[in-house]
Protein backbone atom coordinates (compact mmCIF):
# COMPACT_ATOMS: atom_id res chain seq x y z
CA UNK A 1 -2.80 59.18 -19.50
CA UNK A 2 -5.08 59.56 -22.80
CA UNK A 3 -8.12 59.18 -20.28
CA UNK A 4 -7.10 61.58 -18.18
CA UNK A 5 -6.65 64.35 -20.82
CA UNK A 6 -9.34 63.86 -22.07
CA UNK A 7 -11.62 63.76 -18.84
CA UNK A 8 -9.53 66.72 -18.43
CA UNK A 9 -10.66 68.50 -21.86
CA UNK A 10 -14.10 67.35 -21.00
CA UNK A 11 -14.93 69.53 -17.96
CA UNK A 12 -12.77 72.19 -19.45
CA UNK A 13 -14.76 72.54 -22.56
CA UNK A 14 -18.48 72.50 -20.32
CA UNK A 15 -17.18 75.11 -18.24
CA UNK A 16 -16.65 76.77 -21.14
CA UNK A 17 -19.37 76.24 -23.24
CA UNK A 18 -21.91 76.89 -20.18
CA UNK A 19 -20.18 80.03 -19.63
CA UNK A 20 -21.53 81.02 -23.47
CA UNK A 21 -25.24 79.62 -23.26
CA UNK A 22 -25.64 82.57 -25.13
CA UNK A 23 -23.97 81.63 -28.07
CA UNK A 24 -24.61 77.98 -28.36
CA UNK A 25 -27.25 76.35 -26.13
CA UNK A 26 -26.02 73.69 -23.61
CA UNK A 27 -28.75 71.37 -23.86
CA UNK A 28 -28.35 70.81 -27.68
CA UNK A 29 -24.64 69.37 -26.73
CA UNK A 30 -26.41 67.58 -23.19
CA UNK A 31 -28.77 66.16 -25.40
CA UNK A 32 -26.07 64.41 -27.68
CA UNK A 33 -23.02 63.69 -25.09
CA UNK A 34 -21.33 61.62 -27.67
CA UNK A 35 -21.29 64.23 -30.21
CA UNK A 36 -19.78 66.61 -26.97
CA UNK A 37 -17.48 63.70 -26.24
CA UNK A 38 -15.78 63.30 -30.02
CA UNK A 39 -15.74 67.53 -30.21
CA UNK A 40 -13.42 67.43 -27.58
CA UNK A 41 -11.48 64.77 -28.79
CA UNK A 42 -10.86 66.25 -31.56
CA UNK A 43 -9.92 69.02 -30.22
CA UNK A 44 -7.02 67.49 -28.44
CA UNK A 45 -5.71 65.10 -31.45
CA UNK A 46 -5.44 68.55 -33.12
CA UNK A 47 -3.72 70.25 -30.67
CA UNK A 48 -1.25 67.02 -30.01
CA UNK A 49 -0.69 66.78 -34.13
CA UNK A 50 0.09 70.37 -34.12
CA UNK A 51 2.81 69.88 -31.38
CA UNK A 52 4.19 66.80 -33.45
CA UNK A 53 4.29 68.86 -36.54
CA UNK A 54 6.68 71.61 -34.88
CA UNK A 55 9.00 68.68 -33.64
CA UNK A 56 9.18 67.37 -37.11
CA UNK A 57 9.60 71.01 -38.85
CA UNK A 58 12.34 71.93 -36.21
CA UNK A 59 14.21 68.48 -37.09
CA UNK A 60 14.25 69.16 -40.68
CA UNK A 61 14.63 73.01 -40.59
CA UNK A 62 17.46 73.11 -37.89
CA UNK A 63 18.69 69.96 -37.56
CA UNK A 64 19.17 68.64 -41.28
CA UNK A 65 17.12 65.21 -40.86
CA UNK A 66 14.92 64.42 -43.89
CA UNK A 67 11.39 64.48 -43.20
CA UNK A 68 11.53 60.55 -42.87
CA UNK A 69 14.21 60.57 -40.66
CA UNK A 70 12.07 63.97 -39.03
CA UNK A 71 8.93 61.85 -38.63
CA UNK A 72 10.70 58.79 -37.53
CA UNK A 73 13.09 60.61 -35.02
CA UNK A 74 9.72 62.63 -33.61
CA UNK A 75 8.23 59.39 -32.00
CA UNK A 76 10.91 59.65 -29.81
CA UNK A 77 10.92 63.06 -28.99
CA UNK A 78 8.14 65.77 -28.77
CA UNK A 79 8.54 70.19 -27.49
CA UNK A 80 6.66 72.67 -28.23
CA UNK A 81 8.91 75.12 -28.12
CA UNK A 82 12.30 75.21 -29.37
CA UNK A 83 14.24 76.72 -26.66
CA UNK A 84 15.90 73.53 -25.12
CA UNK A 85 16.81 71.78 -28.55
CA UNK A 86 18.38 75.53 -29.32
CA UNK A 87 20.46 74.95 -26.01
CA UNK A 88 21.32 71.43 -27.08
CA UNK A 89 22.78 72.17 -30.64
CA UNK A 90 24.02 75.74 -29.21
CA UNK A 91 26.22 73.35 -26.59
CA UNK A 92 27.26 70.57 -29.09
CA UNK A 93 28.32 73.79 -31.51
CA UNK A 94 30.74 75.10 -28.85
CA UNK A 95 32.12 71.75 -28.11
CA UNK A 96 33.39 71.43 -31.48
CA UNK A 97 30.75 69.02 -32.99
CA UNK A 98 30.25 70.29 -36.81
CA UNK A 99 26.85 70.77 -38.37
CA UNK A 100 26.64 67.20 -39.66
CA UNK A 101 27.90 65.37 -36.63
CA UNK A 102 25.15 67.00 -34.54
CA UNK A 103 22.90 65.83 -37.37
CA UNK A 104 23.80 62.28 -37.15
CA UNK A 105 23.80 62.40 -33.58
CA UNK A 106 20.06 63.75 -33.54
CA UNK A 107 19.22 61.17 -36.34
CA UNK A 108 20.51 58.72 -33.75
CA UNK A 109 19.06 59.87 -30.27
CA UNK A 110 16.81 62.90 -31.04
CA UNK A 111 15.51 62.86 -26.95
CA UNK A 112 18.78 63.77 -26.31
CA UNK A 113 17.32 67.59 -27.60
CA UNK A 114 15.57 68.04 -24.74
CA UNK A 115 18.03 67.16 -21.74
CA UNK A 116 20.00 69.14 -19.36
CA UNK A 117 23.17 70.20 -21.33
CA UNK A 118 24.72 71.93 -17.74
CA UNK A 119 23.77 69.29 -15.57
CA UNK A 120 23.43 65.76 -17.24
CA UNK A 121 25.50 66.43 -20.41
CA UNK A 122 28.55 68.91 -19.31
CA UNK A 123 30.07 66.28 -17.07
CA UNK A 124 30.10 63.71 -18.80
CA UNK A 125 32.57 65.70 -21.66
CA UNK A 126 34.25 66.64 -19.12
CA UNK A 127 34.81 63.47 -17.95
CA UNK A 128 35.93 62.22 -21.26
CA UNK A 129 38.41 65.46 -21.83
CA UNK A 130 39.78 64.73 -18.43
CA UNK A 131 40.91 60.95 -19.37
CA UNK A 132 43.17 62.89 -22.34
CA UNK A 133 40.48 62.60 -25.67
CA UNK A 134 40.37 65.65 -27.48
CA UNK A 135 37.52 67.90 -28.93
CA UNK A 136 37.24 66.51 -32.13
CA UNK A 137 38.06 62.61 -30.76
CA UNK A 138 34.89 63.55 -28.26
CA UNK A 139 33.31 64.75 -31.09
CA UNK A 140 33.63 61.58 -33.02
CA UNK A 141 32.90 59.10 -30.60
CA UNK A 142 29.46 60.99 -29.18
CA UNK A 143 28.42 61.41 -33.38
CA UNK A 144 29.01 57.32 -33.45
CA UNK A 145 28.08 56.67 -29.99
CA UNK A 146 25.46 59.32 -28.41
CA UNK A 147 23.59 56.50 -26.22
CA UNK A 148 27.05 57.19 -23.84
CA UNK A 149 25.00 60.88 -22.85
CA UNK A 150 22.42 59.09 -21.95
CA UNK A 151 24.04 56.61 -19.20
CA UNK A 152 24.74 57.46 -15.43
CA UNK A 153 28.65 59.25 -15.19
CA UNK A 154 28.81 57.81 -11.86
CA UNK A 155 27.66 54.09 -11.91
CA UNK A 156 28.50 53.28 -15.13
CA UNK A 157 30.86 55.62 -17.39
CA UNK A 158 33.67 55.62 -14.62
CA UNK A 159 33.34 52.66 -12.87
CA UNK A 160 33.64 50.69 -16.69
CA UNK A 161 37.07 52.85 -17.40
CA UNK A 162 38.40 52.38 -14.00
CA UNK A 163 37.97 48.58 -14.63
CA UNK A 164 39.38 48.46 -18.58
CA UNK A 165 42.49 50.78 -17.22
CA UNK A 166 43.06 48.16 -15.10
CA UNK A 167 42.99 45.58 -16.86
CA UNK A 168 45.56 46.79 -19.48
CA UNK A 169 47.32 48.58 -17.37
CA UNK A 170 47.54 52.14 -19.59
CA UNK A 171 45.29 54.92 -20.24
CA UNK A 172 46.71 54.45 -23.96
CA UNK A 173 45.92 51.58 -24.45
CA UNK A 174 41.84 51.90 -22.97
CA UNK A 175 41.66 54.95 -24.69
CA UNK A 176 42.57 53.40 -28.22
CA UNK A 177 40.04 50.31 -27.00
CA UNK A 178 36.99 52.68 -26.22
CA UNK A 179 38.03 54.52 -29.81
CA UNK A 180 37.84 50.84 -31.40
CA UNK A 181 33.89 50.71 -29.64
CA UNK A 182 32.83 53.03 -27.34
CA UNK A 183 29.58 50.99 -26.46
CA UNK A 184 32.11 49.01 -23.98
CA UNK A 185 31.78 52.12 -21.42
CA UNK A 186 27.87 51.04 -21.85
CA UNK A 187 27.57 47.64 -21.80
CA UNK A 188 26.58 45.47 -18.80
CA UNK A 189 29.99 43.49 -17.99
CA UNK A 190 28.14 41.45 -15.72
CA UNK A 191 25.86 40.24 -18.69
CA UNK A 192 28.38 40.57 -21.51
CA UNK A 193 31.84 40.96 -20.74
CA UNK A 194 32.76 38.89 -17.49
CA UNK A 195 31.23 35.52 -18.36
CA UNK A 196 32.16 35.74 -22.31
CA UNK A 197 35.82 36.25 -20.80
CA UNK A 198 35.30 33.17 -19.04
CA UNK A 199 34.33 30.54 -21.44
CA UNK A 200 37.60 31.81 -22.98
CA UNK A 201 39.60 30.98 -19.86
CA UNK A 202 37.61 27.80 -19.68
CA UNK A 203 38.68 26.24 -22.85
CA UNK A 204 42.66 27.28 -22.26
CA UNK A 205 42.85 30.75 -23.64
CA UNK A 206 45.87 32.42 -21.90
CA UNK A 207 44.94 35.75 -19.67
CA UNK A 208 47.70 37.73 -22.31
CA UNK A 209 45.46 36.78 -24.88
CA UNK A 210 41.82 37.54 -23.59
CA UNK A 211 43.32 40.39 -22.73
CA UNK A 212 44.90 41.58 -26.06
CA UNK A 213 41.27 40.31 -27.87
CA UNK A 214 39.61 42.86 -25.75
CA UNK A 215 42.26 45.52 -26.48
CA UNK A 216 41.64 44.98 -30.69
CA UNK A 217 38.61 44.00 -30.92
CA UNK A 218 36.25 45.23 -28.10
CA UNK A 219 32.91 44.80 -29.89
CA UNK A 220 33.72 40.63 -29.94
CA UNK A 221 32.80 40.40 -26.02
CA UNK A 222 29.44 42.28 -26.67
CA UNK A 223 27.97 39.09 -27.59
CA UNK A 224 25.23 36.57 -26.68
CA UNK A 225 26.67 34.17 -24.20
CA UNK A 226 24.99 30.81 -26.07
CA UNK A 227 25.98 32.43 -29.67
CA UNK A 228 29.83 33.38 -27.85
CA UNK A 229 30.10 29.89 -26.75
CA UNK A 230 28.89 28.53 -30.39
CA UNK A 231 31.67 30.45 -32.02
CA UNK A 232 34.68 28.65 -29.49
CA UNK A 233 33.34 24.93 -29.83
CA UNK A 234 33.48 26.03 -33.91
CA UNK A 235 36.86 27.12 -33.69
CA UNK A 236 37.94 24.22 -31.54
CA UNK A 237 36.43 21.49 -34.09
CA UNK A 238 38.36 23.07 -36.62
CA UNK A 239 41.39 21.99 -34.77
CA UNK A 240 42.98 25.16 -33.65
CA UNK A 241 44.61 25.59 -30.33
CA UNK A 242 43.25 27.50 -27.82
CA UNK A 243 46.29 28.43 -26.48
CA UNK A 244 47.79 30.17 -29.68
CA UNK A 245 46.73 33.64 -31.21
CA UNK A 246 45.13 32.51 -33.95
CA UNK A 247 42.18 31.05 -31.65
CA UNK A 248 41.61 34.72 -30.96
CA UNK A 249 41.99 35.77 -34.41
CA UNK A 250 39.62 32.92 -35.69
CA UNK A 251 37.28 34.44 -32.85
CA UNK A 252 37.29 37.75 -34.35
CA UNK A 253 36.62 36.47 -37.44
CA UNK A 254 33.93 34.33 -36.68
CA UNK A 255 31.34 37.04 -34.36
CA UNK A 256 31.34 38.95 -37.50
CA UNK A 257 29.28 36.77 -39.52
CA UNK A 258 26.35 34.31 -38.96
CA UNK A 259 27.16 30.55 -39.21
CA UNK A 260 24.98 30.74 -41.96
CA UNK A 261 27.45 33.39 -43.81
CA UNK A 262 30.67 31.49 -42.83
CA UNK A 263 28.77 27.80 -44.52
CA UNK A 264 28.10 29.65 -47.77
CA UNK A 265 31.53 30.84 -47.87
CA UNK A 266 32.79 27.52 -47.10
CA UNK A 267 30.78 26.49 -50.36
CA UNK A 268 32.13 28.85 -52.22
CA UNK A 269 35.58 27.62 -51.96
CA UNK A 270 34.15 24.01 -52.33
CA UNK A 271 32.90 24.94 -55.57
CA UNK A 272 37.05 25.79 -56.38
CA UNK A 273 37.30 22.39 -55.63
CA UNK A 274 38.87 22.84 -51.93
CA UNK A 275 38.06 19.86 -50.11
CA UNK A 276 37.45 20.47 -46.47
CA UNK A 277 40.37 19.80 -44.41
CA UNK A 278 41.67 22.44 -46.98
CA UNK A 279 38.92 25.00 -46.31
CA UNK A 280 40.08 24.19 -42.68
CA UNK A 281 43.35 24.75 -42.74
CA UNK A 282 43.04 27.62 -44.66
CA UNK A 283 41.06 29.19 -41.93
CA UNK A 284 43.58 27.89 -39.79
CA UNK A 285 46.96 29.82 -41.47
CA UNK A 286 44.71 33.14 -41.55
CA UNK A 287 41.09 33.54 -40.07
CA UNK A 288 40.83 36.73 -41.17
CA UNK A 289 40.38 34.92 -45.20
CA UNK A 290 37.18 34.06 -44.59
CA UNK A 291 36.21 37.79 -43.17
CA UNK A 292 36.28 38.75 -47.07
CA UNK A 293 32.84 38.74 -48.79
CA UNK A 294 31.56 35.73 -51.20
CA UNK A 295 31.97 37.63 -54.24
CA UNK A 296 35.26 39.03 -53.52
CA UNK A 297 35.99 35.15 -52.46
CA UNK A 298 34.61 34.29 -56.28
CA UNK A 299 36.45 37.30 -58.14
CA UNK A 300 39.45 36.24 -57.13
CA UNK A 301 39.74 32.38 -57.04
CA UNK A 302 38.42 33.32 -61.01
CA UNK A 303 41.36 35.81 -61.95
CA UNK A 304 44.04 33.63 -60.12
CA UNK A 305 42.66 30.25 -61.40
CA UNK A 306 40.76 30.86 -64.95
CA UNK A 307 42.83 33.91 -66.14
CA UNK A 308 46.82 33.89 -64.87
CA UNK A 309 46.37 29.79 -64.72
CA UNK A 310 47.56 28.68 -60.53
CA UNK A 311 46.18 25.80 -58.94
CA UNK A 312 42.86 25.94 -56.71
CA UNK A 313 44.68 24.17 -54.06
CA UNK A 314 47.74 26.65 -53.95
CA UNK A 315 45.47 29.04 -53.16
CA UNK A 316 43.98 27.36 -50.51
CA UNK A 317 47.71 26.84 -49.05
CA UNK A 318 47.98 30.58 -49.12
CA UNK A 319 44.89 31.50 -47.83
CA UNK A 320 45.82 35.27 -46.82
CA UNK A 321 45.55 36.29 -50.62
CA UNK A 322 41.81 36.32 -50.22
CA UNK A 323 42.33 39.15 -48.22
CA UNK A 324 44.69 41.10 -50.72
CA UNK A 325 43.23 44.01 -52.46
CA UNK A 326 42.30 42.44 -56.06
CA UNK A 327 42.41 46.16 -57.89
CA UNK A 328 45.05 47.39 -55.87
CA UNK A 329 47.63 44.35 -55.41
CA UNK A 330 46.75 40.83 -56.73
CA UNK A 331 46.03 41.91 -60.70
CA UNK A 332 48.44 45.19 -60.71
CA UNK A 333 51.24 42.43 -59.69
CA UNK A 334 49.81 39.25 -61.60
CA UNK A 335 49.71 41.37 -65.04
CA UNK A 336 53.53 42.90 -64.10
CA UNK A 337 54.72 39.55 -63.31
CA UNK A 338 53.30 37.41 -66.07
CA UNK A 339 54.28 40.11 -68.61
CA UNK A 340 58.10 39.52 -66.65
CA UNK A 341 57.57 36.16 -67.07
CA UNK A 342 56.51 35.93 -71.24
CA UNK A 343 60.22 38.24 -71.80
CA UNK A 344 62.00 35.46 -69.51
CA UNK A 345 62.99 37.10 -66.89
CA UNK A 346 60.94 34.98 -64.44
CA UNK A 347 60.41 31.18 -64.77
CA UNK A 348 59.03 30.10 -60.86
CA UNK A 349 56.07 31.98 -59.46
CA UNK A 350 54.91 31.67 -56.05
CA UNK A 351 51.86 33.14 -54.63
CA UNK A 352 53.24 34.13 -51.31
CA UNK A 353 56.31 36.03 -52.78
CA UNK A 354 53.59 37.39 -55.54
CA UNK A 355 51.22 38.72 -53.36
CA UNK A 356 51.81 38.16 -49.25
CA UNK A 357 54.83 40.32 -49.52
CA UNK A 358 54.94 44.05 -48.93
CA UNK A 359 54.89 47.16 -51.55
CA UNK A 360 58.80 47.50 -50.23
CA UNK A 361 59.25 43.73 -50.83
CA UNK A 362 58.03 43.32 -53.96
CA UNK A 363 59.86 46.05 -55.68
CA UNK A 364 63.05 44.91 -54.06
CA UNK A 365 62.38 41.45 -55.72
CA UNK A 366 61.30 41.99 -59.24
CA UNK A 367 61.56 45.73 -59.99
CA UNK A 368 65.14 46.84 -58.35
CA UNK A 369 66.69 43.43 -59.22
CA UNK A 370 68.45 44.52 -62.15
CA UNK A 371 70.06 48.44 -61.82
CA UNK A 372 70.07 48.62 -65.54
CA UNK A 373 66.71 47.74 -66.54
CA UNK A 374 65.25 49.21 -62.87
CA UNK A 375 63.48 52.65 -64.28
CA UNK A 376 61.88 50.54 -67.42
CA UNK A 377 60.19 47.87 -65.03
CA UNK A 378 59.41 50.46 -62.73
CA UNK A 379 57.44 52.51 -65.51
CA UNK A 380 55.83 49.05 -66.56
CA UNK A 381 54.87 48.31 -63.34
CA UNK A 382 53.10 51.61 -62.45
CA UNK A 383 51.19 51.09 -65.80
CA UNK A 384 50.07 47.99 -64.48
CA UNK A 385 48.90 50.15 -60.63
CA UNK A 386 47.07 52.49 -63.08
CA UNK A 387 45.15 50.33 -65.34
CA UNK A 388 43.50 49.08 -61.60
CA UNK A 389 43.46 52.59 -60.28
CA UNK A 390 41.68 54.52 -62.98
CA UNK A 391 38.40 52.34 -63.08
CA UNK A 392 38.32 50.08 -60.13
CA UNK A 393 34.55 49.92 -60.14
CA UNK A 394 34.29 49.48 -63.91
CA UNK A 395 37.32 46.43 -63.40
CA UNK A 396 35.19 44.81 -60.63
CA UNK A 397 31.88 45.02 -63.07
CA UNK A 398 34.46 43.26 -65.01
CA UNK A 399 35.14 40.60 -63.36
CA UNK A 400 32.17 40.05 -61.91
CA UNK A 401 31.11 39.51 -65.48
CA UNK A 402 33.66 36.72 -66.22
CA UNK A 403 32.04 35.02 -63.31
CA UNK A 404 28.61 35.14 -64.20
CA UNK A 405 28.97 34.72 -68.08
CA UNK A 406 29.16 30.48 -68.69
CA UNK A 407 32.56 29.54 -69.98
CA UNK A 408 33.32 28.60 -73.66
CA UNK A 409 33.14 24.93 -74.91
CA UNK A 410 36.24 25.70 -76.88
CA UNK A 411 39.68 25.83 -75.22
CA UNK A 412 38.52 24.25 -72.41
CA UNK A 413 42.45 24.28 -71.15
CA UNK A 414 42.56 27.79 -70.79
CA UNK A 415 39.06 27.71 -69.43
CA UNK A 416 38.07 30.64 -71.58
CA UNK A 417 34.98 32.50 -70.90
CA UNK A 418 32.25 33.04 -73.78
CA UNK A 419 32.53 37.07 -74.28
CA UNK A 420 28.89 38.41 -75.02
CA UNK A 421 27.45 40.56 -77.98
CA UNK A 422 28.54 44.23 -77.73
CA UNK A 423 24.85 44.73 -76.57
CA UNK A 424 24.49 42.21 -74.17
CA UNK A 425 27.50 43.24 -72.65
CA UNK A 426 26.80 46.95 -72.61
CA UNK A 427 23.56 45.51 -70.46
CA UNK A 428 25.84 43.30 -68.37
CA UNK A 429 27.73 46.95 -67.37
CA UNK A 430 24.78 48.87 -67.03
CA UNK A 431 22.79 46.57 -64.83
CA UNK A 432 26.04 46.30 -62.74
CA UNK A 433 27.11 49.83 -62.79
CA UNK A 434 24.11 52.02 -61.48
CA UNK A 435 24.59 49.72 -57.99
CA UNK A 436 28.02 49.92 -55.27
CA UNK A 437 29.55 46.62 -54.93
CA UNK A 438 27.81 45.94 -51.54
CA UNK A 439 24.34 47.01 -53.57
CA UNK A 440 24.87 44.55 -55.78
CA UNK A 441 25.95 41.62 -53.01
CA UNK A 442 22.65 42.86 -50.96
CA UNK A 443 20.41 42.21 -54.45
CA UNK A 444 22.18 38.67 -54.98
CA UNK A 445 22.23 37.78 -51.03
CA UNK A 446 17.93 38.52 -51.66
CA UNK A 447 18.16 34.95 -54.13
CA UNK A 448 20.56 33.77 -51.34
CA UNK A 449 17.41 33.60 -48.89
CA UNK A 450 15.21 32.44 -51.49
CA UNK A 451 17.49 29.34 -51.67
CA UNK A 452 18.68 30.09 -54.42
CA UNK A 453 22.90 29.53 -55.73
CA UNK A 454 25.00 31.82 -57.68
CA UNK A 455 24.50 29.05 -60.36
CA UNK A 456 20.88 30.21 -60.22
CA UNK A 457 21.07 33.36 -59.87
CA UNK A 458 23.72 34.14 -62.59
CA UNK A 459 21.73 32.73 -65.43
CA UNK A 460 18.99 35.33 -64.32
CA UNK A 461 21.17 38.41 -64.73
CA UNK A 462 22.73 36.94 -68.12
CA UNK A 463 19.16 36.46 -69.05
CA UNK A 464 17.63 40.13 -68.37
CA UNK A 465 20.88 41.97 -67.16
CA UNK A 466 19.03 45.68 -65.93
CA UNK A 467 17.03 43.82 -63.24
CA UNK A 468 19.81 44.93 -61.25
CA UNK A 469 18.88 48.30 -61.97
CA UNK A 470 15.31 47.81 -59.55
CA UNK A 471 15.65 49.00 -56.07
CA UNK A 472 16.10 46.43 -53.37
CA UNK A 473 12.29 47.00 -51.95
CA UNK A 474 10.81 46.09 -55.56
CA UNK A 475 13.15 43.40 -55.70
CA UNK A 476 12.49 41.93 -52.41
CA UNK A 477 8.76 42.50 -52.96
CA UNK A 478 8.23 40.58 -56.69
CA UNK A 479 10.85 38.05 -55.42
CA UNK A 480 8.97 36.84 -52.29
CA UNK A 481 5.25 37.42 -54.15
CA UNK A 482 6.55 34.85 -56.50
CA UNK A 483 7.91 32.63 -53.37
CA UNK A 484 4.72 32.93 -51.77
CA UNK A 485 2.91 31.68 -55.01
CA UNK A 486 5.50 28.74 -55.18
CA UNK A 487 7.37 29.57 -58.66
CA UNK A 488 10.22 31.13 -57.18
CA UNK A 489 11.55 27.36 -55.91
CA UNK A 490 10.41 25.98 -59.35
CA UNK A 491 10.82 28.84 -61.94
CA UNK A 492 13.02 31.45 -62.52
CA UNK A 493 12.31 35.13 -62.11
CA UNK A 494 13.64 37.66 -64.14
CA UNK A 495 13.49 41.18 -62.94
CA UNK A 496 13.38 43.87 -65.57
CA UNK A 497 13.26 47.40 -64.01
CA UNK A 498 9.48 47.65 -64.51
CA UNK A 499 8.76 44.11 -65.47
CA UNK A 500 8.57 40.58 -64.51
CA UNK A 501 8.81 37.41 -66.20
CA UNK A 502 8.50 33.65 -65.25
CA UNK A 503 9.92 30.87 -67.40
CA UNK A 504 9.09 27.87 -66.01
């Protein structure tokens, strides 16, 4: 194509040029064909960056993309003049879509700009309005979704419907489904969905329950055969039966981590001294335990263990707590319940009344036991919800420093933890504070790779707490210069906004 433009520009530009021998003689340029050649050349890389740099201003001026996203988005798209993309956003506009829905959607699929909106686009809402989803639910799904505009209405779109409304027999029901993941209208079933289905009916999974997998948890099918079938022999090895829900559950809880992911969760609950037939049949009571991240996992085995003083292994027995809100439900509850406990008024704890019950539950059980003193416990335990609520980033940063500070060598019942200086720990919150949670997991998962443990890794942040504060590109960067040079495996790197240090 290149050639041909430029063969193109070629003849163009010596008809031209011969037309005004006058002005510039011919046989300078004949003489010197390769300086002709690159003139022309450069005419048309000129003339092409030009057209890219309208695409990119138009993205950024009337679509809202930043000019990385702009310049990114442009490979994919190019027009010279803006009279489709007008048409596009003018159509998504009166369908409802808001100003940053059509930006996402752009940032997403910017050729989409340039198609037919009457004859490729139009049907295919109609289509979706016709099956009963709203504006604002088409809206939605297209903003998440917008690779669904770009498949055939007719050989794929319907036909996948038509199949899914058979197969749960409601348009509810495969409404709520393609809500749950609308890339199951796009998917090849013949690649994806058929033959995962039947490894499940293979190893004694009951129809009812394929079925109601499918209905939850769409996205699960849309998965490598070989990695689909990897995930059923793992769930059959740890023992549970096919034929009950919780094989599906496990399922679901399985595709959404690596096997990688699920082993270094596994340690972490080995390090809580969980043997594993344990770990197993925690993971057998409630799949969904180990779905919950490794530092959530390590905050709070550490509250319920080193600060309110329960067995490891009860936990294990109760494995659902791991999924429990800690901010909003286990340490709201453990702080009401332990201060119930110092007045007398509660001698046996269990964890599954404590925390597996519901809001209604619980309040029935230790609040509204006693009419008299009702309205005082209640008040006590709504300060307890509101030391959580007000700072439940700050309490996380909290706890996530009474996991990596060492413990004391005093009180070693109690397993007390050594409380820094005032100045280290004002370091500890800073380093922690100017990330999210899942910043700070991405950072630590970066010494994860390197081989590194949380026993590792800790020691580092106690060491030179703001390295935290570097973004995850510098991190990655010094981290893996100092893996390629060997040290990282034999030294340990401190990180220090703007400088590193190696103590060997």
């Amino acid at each position: 194509m290149f050639y041909f433009l430029h063969k193109t520009s070629f003849l163009n530009g010596r008809q031209a040029i011969t037309a005004a021998q006058s002005c510039k003689p011919f046989h300078i340029l004949q003489d010197k064909p390769s300086v002709f050649k690159l003139s022309n050349t450069l005419r048309f890389i000129s003339t092409a960056s030009n057209q890219h740099s309208f695409t990119v201003s138009y993205l950024i001026n009337k679509c809202g993309l930043s000019p990385e996203s702009a310049s990114s988005a442009s490979k994919y798209v190019h027009f010279e003049t803006p009279e489709k993309p007008d048409t596009f956003i003018a159509f998504l506009e009166k369908h409802g879509f808001s100003k940053t829905q059509i930006s996402n959607l752009i940032k997403r699929r910017p050729d989409l700009l340039v198609y037919d909106t009457e004859k490729t686009l139009l049907p295919k809402l109609e289509f979706l309005y016709s099956i009963g989803f709203s504006r604002p639910d088409v809206a939605k799904l297209l903003t998440i979704y917008p690779t669904l505009l770009r498949r055939s209405l007719e050989k794929k779109i319907i036909p996948s419907f038509n199949f899914l409304r058979n197969l749960f027999q409601s348009n509810d029901k495969t409404m709520k489904a393609i809500k749950r993941f609308t890339g199951i209208l796009v998917y090849n079933f013949e690649s994806y969905l058929f033959p995962n289905m039947n490894v499940l009916r293979r190893n004694g999974v009951p129809e009812s329950n394929i079925v109601t997998m499918l209905y939850r948890h769409p996205r699960l099918f849309i998965c490598d055969l070989a990695r689909f079938k990897e995930i059923v022999e793992e769930i059959k090895r740890m023992g549970i039966d096919s034929s009950r829900p919780k094989f599906v559950e496990a399922a679901i809880a399985l595709r959404t981590m690596s096997k990688s992911t699920l082993e270094k969760k596994f340690d972490v609950c080995r390090r809580w001294g969980w043997s594993d037939q344990e770990i197993f049949e925690a993971f057998q009571k409630y799949p969904s335990c180990m779905k919950v991240s490794e530092v959530k996992i390590m905050a709070i085995m550490d509250f319920l263990v080193n600060k309110m003083g329960f067995n490891s292994t009860l936990v294990a027995k109760q494995s659902c707590i791991l999924s429990r809100s800690l901010e909003k439900r286990i340490v709201p509850r453990a702080l009401f319940v332990q201060e119930l406990s110092s007045q007398g008024f509660i001698n046996d704890l269990k964890l599954s009344v404590l925390f597996a019950t519901s809001e209604k539950e619980f309040l029935r059980i230790f609040v509204y036991r006693d009419v008299n003193k009702a309205p005082e416990l209640l008040k006590l335990y709504e300060e307890k919800l509101n030391i959580s609520r007000k700072k439940n980033e700050n309490f996380v940063i909290a706890v996530l420093i009474t996991i990596i500070l060492p413990p004391s060598r005093g009180r070693v019942g109690n397993k007390m933890r050594l409380y820094p200086s005032r100045f280290t720990l004002l370091l500890l919150v800073s380093g922690l504070r100017t990330n999210s949670k899942s910043t700070w997991e991405r950072k630590f998962n970066i010494y994860n790779k390197c081989g590194w443990i949380d026993e590792e890794s800790f020691p580092a942040f106690r060491s030179c707490p703001l390295y935290l504060t570097a973004s995850e590109k510098t991190f990655m960067a010094i981290i893996y210069s100092f893996k390629k040079m060997e040290l990282a495996s034999h030294s340990r790197v401190t990180i220090s906004c703007s400088k590193v240090t190696v103590d060997s």
